[in-house]
Protein backbone atom coordinates (compact mmCIF):
# COMPACT_ATOMS: atom_id res chain seq x y z
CA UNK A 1 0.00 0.00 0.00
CA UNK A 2 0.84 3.67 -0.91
CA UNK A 3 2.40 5.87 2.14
CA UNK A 4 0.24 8.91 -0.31
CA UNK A 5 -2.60 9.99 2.44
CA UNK A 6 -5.13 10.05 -0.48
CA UNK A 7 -4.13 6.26 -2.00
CA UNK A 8 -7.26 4.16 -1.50
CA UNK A 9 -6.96 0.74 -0.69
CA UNK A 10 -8.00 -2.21 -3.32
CA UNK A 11 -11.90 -3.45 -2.30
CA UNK A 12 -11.58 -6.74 -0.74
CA UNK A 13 -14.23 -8.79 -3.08
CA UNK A 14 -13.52 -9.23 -6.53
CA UNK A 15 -17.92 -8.19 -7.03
CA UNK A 16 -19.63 -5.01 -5.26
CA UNK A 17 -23.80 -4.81 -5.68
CA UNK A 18 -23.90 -1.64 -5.58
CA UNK A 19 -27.52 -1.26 -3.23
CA UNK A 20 -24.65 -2.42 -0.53
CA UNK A 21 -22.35 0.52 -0.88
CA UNK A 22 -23.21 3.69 1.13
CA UNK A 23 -23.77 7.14 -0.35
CA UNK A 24 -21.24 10.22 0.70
CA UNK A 25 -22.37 13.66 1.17
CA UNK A 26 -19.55 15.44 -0.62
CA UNK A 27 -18.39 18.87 1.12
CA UNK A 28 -15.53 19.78 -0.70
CA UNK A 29 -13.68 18.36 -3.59
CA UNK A 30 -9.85 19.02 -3.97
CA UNK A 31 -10.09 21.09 -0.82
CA UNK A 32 -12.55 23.22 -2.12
CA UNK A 33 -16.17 24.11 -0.85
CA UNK A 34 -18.56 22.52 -3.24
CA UNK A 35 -22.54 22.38 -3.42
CA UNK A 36 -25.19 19.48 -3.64
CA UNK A 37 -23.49 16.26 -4.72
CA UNK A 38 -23.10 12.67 -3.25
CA UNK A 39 -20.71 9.64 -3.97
CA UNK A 40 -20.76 6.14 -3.84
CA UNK A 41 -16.70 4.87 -4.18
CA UNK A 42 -18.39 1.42 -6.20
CA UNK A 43 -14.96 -0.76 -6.26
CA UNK A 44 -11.37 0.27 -5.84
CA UNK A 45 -8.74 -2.13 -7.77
CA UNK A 46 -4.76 -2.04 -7.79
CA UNK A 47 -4.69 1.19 -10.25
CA UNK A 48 -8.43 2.84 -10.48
CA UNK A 49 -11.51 3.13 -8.58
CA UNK A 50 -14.79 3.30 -9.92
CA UNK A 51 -16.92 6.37 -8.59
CA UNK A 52 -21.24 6.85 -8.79
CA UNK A 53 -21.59 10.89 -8.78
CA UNK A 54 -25.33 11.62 -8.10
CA UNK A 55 -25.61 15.80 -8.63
CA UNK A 56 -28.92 17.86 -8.28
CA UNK A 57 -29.33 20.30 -10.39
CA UNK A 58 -27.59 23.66 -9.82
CA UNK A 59 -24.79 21.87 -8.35
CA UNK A 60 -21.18 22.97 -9.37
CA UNK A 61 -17.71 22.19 -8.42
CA UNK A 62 -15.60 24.56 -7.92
CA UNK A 63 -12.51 24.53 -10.81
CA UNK A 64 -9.87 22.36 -9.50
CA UNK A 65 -7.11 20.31 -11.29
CA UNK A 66 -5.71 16.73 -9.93
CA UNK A 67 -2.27 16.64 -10.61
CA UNK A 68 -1.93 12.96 -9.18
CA UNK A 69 -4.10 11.17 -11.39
CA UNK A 70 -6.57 11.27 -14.09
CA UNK A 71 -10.53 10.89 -14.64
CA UNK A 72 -12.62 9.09 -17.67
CA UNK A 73 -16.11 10.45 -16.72
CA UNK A 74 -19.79 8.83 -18.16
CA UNK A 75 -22.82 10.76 -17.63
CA UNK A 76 -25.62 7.79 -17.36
CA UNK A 77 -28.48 10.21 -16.64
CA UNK A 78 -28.89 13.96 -16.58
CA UNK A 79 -26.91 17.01 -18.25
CA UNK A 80 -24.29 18.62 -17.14
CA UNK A 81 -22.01 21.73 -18.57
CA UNK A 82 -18.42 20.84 -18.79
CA UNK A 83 -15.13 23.19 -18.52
CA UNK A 84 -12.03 21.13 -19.51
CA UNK A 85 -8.75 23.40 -19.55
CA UNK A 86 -10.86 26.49 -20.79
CA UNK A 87 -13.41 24.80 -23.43
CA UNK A 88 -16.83 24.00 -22.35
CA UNK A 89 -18.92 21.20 -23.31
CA UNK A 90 -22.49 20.29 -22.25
CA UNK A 91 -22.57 17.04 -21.55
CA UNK A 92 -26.12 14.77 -21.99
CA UNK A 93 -26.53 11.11 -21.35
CA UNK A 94 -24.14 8.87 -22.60
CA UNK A 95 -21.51 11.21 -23.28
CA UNK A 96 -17.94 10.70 -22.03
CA UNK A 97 -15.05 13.00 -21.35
CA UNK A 98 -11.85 13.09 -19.51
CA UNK A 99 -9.59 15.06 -17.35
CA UNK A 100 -6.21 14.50 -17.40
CA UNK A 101 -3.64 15.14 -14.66
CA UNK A 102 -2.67 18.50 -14.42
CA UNK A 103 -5.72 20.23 -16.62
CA UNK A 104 -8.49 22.36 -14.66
CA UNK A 105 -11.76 21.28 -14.78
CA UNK A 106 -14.97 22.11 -13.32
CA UNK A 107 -18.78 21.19 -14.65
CA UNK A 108 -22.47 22.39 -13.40
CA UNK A 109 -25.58 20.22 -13.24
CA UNK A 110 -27.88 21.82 -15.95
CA UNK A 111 -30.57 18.94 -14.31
CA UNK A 112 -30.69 16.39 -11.91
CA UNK A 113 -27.81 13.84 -13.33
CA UNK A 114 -25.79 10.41 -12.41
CA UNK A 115 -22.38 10.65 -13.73
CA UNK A 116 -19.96 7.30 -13.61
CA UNK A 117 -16.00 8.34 -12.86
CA UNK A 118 -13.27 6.14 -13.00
CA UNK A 119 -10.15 7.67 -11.63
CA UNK A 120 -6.33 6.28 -12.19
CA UNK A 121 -4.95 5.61 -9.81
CA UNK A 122 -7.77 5.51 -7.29
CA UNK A 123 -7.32 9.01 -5.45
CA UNK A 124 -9.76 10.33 -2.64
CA UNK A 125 -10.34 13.93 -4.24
CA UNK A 126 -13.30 14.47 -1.59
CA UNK A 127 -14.46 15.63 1.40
């Protein structure tokens, strides 16, 4: 295991369902105040963890950059405006994006909206 404070540990079970896993009121992300969003951290394996994002509408994060991993993001239900190192996107079901290390990024929910993250390697960017 990593000495890194954020590192998350690999889930014991190979198999999560996912009505087990609990659902995190997110404060802050990166350090930084945020609005209404929750988390379920699904599965964690050796190099990624697999995030469910549930964000009501009107929620934003704040513009942050990760500069100790990167994020493939799928937005399953919902819309959501994107900023990815200055260009904006708006985001609708079954889109994907991603963030790489060291790019700032924020996004808005333009509805109520489920976005899936998986994050390399798995990082705890919350609060």
């Amino acid at each position: 295991m990593s000495a890194d404070p954020r590192a998350l540990p690999p889930s014991p079970e190979p198999f999560v369902r996912g009505s087990a896993v609990r659902e995190i009121p997110i404060t802050a992300i990166e350090g930084r105040p945020l609005g209404n969003m929750a988390l379920k951290p699904m599965i964690v394996g050796d190099d990624m963890v697999c995030l469910e994002i549930n964000l009501k509408k009107g929620t934003a994060s704040p513009e942050h950059i990760h500069h100790d991993h990167e994020s493939i993001c799928y937005l399953a239900r919902g819309k959501l405006r994107c900023v990815i190192g200055g260009r904006e996107y708006i985001a609708q079901a079954g889109d994907v994006w991603v963030h790489r290390a060291g790019v700032p990024h924020y996004h808005e929910a333009l509805e109520d909206s489920l976005q899936i993250e998986i994050k390399s390697p798995p990082r705890k960017t919350w609060g």
